[in-house]
Each structure stands twice: as C-alpha cells, then as structure tokens.
N, C-alpha and C. Protein backbone atom coordinates (compact mmCIF):
# COMPACT_ATOMS: atom_id res chain seq x y z
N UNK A 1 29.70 -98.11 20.43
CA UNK A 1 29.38 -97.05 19.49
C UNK A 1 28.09 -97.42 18.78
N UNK A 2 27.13 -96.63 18.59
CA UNK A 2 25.74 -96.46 18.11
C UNK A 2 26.04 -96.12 16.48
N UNK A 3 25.64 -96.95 15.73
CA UNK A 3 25.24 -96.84 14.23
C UNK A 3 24.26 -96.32 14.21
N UNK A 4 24.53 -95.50 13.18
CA UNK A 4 22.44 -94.79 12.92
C UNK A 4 22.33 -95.37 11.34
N UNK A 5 21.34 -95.71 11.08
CA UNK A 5 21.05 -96.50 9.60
C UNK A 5 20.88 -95.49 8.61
N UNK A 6 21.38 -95.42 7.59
CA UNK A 6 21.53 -94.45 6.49
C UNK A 6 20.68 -94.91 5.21
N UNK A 7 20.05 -94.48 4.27
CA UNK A 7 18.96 -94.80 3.20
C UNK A 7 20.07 -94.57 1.76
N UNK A 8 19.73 -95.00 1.05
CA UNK A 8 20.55 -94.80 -0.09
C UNK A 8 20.79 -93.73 -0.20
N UNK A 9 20.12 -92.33 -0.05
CA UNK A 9 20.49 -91.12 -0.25
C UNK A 9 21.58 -90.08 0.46
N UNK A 10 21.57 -91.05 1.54
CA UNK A 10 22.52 -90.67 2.52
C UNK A 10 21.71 -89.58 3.61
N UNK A 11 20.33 -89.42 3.54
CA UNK A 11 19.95 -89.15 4.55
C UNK A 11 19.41 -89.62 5.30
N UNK A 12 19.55 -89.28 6.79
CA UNK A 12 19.09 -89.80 8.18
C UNK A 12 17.42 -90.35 7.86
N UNK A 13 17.48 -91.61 8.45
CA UNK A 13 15.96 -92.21 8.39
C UNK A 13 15.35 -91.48 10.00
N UNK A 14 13.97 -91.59 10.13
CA UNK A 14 13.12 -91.32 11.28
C UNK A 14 13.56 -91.99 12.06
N UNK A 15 14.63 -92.13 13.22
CA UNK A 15 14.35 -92.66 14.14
C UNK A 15 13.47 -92.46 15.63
N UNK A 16 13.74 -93.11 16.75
CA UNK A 16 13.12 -93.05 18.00
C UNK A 16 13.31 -91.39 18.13
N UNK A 17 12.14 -90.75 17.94
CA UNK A 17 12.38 -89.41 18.59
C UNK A 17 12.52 -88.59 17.79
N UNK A 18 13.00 -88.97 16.65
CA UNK A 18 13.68 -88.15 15.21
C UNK A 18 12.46 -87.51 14.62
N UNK A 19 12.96 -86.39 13.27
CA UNK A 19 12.28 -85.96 12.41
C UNK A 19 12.43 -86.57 11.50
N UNK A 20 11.75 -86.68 10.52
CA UNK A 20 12.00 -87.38 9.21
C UNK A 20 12.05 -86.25 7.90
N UNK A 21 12.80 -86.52 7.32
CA UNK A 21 12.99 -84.91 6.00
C UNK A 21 11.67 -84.65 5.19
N UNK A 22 11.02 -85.79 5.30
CA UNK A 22 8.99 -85.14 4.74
C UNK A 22 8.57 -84.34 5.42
N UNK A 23 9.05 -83.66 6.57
CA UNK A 23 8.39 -82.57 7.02
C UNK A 23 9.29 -80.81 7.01
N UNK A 24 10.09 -80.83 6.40
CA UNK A 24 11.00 -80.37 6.61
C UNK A 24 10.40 -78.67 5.99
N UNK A 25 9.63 -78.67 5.04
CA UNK A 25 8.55 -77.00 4.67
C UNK A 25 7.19 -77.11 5.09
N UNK A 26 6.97 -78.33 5.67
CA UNK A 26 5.60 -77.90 6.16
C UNK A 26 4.93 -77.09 6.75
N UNK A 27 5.47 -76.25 7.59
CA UNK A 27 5.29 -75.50 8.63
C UNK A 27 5.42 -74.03 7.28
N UNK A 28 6.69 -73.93 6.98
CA UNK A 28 6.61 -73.03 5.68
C UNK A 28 4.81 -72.70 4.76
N UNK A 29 5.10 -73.86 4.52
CA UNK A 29 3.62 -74.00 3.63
C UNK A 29 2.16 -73.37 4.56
N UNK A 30 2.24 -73.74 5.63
CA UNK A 30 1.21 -73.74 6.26
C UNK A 30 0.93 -71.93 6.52
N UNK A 31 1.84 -71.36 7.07
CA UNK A 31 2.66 -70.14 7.35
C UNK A 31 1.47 -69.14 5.85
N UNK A 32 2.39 -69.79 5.19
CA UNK A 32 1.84 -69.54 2.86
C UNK A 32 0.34 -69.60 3.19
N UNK A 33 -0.23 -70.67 3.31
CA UNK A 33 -1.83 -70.84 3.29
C UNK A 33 -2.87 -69.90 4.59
N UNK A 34 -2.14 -70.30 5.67
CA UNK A 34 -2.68 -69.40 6.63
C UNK A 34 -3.03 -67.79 7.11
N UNK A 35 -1.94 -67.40 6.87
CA UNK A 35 -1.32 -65.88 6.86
C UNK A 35 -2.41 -65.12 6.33
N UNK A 36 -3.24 -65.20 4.83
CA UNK A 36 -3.68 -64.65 4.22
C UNK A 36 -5.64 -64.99 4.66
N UNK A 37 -5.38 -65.79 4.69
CA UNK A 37 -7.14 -66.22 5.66
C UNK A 37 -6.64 -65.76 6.81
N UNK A 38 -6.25 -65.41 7.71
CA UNK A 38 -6.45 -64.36 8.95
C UNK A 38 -6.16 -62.99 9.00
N UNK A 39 -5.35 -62.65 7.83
CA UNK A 39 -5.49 -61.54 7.79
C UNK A 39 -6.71 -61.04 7.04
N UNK A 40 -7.54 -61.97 6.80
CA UNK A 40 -8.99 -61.53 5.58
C UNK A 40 -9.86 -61.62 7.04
N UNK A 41 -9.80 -62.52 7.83
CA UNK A 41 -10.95 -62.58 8.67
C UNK A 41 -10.52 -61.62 9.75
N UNK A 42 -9.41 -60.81 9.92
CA UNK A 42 -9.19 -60.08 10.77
C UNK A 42 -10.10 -58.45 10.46
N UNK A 43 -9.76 -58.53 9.17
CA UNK A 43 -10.45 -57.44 7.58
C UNK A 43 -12.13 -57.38 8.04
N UNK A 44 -12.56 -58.60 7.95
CA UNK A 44 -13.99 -59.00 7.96
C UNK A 44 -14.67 -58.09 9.29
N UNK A 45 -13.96 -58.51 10.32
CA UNK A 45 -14.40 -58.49 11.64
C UNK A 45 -14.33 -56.54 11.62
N UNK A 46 -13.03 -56.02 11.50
CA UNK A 46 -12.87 -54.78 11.38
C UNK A 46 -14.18 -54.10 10.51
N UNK A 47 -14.62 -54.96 9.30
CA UNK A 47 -15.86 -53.80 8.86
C UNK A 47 -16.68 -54.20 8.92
N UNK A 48 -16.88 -55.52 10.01
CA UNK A 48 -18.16 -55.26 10.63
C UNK A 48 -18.24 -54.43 11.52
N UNK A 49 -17.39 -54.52 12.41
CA UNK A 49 -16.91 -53.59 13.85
C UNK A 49 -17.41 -51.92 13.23
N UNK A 50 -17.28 -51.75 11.92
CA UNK A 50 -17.28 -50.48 11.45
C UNK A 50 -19.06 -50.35 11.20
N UNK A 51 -19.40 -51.23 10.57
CA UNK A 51 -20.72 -51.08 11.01
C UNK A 51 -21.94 -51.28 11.92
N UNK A 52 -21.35 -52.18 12.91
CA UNK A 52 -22.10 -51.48 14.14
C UNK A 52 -21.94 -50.44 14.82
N UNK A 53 -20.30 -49.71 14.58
CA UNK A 53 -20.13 -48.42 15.00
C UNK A 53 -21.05 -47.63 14.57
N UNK A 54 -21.55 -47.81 12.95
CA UNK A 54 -22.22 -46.77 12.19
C UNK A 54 -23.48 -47.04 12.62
N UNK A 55 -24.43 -47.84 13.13
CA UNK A 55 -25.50 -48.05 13.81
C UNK A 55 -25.52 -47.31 14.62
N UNK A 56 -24.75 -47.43 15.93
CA UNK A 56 -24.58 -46.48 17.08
C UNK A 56 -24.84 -45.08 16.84
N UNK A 57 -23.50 -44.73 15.79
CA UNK A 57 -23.41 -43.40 15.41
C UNK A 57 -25.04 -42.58 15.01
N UNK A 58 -25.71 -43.60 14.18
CA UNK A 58 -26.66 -43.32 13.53
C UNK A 58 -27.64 -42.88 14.47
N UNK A 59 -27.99 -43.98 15.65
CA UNK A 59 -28.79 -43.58 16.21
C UNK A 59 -28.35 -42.28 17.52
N UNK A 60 -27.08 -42.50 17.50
CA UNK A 60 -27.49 -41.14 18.67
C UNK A 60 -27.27 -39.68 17.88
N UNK A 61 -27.35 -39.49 16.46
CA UNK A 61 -27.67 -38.67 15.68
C UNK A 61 -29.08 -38.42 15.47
N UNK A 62 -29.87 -39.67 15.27
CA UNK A 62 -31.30 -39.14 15.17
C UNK A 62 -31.93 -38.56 16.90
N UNK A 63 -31.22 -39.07 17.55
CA UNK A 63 -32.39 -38.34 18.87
C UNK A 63 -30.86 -37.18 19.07
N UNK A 64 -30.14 -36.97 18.70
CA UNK A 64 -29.97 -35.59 18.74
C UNK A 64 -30.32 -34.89 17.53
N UNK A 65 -30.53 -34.95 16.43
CA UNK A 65 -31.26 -34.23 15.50
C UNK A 65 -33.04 -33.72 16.11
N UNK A 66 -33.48 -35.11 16.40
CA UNK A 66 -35.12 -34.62 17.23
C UNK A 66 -35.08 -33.66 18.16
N UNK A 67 -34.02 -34.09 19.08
CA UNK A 67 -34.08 -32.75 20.42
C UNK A 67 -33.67 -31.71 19.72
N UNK A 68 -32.55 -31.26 18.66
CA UNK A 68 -32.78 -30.22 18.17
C UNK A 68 -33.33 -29.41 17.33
N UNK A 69 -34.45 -30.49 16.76
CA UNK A 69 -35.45 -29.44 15.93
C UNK A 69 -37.01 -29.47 17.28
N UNK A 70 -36.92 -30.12 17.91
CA UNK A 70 -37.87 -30.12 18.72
C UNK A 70 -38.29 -28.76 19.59
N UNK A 71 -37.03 -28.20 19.62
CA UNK A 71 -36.99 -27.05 20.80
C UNK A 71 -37.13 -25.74 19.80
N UNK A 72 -37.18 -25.68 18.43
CA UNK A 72 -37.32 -24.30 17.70
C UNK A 72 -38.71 -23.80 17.92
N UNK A 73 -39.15 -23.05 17.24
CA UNK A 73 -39.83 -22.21 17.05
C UNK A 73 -41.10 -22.70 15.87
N UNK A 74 -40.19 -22.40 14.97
CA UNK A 74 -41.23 -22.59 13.55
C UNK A 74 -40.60 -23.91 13.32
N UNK A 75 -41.00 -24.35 11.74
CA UNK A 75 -40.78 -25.58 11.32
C UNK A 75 -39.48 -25.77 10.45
N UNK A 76 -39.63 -24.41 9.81
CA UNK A 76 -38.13 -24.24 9.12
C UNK A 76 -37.05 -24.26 9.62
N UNK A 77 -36.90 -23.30 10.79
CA UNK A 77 -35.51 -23.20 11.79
C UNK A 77 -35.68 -25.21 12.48
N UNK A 78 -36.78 -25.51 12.63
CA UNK A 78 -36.54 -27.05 13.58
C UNK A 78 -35.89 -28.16 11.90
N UNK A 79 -36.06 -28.09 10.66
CA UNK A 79 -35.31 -28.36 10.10
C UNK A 79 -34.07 -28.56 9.52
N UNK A 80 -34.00 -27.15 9.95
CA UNK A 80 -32.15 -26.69 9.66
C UNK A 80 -31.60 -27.32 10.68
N UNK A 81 -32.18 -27.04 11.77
CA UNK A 81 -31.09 -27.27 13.35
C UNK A 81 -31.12 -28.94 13.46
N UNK A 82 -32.01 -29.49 12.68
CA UNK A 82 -32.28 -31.16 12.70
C UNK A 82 -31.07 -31.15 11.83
N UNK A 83 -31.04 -31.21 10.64
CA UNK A 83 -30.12 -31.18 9.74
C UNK A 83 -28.55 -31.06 10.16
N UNK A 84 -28.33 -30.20 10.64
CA UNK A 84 -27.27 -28.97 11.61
C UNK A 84 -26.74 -30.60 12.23
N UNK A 85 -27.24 -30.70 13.43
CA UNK A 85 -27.19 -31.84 14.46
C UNK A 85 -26.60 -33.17 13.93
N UNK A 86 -27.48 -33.86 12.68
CA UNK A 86 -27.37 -35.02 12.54
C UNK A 86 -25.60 -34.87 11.59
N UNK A 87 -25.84 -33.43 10.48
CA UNK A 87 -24.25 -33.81 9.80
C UNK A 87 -22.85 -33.58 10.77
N UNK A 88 -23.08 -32.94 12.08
CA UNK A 88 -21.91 -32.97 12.91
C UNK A 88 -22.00 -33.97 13.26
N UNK A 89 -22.87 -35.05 13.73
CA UNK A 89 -22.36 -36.02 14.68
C UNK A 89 -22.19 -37.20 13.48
N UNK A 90 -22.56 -37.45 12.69
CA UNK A 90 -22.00 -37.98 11.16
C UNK A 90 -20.94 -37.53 10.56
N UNK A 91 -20.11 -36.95 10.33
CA UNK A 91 -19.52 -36.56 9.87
C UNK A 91 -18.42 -37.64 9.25
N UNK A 92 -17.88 -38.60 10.46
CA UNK A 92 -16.52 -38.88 10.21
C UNK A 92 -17.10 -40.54 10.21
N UNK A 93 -18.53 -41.05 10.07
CA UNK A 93 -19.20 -42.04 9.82
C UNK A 93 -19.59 -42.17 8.85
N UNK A 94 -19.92 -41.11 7.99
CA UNK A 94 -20.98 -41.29 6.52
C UNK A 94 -20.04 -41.08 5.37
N UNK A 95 -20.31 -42.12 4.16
CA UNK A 95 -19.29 -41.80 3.91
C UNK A 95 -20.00 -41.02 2.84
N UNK A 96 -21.25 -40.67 2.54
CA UNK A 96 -22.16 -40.10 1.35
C UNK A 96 -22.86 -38.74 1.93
N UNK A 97 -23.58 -38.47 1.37
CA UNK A 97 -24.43 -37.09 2.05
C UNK A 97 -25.75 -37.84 3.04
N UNK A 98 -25.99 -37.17 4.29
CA UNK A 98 -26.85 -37.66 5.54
C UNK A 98 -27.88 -36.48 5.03
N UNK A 99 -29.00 -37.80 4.91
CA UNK A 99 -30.06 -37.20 5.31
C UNK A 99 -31.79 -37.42 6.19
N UNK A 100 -31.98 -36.14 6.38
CA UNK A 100 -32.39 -36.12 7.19
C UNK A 100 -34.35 -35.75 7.10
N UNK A 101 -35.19 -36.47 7.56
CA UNK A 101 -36.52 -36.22 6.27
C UNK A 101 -37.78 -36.49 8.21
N UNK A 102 -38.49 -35.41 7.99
CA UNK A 102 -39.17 -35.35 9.35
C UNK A 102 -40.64 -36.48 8.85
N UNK A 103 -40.86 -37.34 10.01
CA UNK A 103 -41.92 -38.55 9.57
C UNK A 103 -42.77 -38.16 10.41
N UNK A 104 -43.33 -37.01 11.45
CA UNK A 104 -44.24 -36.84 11.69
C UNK A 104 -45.09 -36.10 10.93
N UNK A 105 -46.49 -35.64 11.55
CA UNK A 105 -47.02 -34.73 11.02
C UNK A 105 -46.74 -33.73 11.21
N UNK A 106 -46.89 -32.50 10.62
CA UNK A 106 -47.08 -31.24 11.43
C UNK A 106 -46.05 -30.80 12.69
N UNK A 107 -46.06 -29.56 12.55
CA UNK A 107 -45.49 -28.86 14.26
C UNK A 107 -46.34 -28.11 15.23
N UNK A 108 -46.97 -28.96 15.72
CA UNK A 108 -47.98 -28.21 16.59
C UNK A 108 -47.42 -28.80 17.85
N UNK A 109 -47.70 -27.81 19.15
CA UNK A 109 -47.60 -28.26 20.43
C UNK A 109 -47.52 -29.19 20.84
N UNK A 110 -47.09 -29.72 21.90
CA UNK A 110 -47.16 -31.05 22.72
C UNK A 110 -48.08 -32.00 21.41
N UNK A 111 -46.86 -32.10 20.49
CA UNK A 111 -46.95 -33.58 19.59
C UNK A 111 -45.27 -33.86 19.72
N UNK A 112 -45.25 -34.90 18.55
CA UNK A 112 -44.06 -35.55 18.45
C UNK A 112 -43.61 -34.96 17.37
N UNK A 113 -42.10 -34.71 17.33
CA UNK A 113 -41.15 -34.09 15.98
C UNK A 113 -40.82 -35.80 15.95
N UNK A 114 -40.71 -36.24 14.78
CA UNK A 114 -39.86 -37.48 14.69
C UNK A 114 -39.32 -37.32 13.09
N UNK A 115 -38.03 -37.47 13.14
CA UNK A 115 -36.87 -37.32 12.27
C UNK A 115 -36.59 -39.03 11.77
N UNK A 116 -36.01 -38.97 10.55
CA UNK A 116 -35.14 -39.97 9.79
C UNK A 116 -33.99 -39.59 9.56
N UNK A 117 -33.12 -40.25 10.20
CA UNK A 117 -31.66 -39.73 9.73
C UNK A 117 -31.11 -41.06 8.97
N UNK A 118 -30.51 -41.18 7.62
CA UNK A 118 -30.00 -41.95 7.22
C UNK A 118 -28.70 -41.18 6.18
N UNK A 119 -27.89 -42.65 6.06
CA UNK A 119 -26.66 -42.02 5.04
C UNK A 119 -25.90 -43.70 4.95
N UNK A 120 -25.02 -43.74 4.17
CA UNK A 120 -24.22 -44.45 3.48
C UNK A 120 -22.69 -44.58 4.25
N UNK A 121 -22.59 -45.38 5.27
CA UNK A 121 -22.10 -45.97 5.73
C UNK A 121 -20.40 -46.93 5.42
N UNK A 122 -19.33 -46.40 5.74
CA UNK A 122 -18.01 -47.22 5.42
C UNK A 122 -18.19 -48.60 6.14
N UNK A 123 -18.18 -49.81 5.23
CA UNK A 123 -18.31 -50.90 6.03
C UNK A 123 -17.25 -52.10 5.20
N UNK A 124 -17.73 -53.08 4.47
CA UNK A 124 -16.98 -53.81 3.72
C UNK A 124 -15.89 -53.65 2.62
N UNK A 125 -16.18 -51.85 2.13
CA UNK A 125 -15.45 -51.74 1.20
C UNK A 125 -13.95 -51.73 1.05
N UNK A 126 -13.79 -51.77 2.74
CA UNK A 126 -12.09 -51.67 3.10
C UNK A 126 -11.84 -52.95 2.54
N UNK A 127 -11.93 -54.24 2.10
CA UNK A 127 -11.64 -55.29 1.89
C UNK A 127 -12.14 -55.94 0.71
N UNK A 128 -12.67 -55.05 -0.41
CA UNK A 128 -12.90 -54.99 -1.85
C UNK A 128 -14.43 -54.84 -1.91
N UNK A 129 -15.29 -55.72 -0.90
CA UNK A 129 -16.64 -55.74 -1.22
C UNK A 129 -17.20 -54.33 -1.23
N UNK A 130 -17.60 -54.44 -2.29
CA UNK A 130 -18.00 -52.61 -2.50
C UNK A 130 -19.69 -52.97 -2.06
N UNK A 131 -20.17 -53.17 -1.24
CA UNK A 131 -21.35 -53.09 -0.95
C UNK A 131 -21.77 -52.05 -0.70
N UNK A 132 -22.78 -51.27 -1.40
CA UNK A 132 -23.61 -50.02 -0.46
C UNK A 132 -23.87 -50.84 0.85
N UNK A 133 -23.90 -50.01 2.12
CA UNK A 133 -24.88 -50.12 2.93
C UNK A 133 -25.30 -48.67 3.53
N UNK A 134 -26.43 -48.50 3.30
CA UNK A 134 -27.18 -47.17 4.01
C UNK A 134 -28.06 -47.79 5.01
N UNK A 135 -27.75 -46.90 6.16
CA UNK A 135 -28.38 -47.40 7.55
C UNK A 135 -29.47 -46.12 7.51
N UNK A 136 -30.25 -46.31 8.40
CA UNK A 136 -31.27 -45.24 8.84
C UNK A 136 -31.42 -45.92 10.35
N UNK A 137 -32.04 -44.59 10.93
CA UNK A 137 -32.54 -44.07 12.25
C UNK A 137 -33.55 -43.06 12.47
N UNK A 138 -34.64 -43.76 13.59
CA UNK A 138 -35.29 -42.28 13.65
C UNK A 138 -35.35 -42.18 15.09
N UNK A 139 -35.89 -40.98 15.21
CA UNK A 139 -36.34 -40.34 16.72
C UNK A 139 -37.12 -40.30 16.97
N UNK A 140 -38.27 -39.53 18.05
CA UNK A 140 -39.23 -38.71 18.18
C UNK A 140 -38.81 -37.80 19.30
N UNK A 141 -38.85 -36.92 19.51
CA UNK A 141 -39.35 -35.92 21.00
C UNK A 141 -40.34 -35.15 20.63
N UNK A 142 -40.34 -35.20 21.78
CA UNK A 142 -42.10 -33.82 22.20
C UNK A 142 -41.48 -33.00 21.81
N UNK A 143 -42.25 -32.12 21.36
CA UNK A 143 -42.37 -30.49 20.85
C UNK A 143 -42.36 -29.76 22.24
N UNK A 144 -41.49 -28.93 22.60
CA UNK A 144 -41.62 -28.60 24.06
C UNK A 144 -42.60 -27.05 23.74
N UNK A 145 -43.57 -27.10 24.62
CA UNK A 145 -44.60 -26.00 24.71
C UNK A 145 -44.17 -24.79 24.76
N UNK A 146 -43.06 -24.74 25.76
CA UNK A 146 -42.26 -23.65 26.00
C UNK A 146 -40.53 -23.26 25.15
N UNK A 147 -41.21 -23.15 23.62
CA UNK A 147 -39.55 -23.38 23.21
C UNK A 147 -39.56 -21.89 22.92
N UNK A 148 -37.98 -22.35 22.00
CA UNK A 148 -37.34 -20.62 22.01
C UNK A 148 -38.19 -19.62 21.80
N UNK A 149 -38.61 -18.39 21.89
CA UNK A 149 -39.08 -17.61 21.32
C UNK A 149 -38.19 -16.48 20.20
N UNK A 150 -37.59 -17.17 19.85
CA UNK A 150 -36.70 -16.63 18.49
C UNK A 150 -35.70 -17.60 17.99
C-alpha cells in the first residue's frame, strides 16, 4: 500500500505528476485579465476595418460623382447630379453631411470635371474614442463633348 505524504493542513503535497493547490484560480484569473484585452483588440480591428471600408466607399463615390456631373449639360445640373451620386453611395458610410466641392476650373469641353467628395466617417467611436475622422476623395473625368442635350 502507497502512502501519499500529507502537510499539516491536510492537503495533498505536489507529487510525481500531481497539481499542487497554488494553482488552483489561475486559469480563473487569467480568463478575468484576458477576456477584456481581446475583446478591446477585437473592437480596435472592427473600426479600423470600418475605416478602410470608408476609404473605399469614399473613393468609388468621387469617380461616380465625376462621371455624373461630367455628362450634364450646364454647370448647375453637373452639380446637383455630382451631389445626387456621391450622397447615395454614402449614405450608410457618413456619419455627418457629404460634401461635395468641384476643384477644377470651369466647364468647358474636353477638360476635366474633378470633384471632392468628403464627409465624416464612423470609425473609433464604437469603442469610446470619439475621434473625428473626415476622409476626402477626388475624381476627374473628361467633360464628354457629346453630353445630354437637356
């Protein structure tokens, strides 16, 4: 018959192979400390993820805002329809008002329309950091020679 050696307290010492009762919440504890740093860096990653979405978003808003003021007529209607363009495809990205401000010169023929589309962006704030971030984008297209005639 095998004796196992007992400590004054009457609990089991470490033997060959054994646990010893100093470890007995560690794993608990760790569980406590850990849990909350991965769910923050899981947080982190998500609004970054959110703002390179809003990059993307941004830019394929400005060259569809350009192609659609590019193809009007006058300068007013190629404003609106720029405008028009960039707040549909923003919509469910911005979290402020998009706007939209033309950086070329002039609307004359076979030149360039080139648009700024910018707006205010959901990014860190899911996770307290209230950071503004406003992204911008621009375009250019040719002025097509042959656009609407109304």
């Amino acid at each position: 018959m095998v004796a196992h050696s007992h400590s004054r307290t009457g609990a089991r010492t470490a033997g060959a192979g054994g646990v010893g009762t100093d470890d007995r919440g560690l794993s608990t504890i760790e569980v406590v400390i850990l849990a909350p740093v991965m769910i923050l860096f899981i947080l982190v990653l998500v609004g970054f993820g959110q703002l390179v979405e809003g990059r993307g978003a941004l830019d394929g808003a400005a060259r569809d805002a350009a192609r659609a003021g590019s193809i009007q007529k006058d300068h007013g209607t190629a404003m609106a329809e720029a405008r028009k363009a960039a707040q549909a495809d923003l919509e469910d990205v911005c979290s402020g008002p998009v706007s939209v401000v033309q950086k070329s010169a002039g609307f004359e023929p076979d030149t360039l329309f080139t648009v700024e589309v910018s707006c205010e962006v959901r990014g860190l704030s899911m996770i307290g950091l209230d950071i503004p971030t406003t992204l911008s984008a621009s375009f250019s297209s040719p002025l097509d020679p042959y656009r609407r005639a109304a």
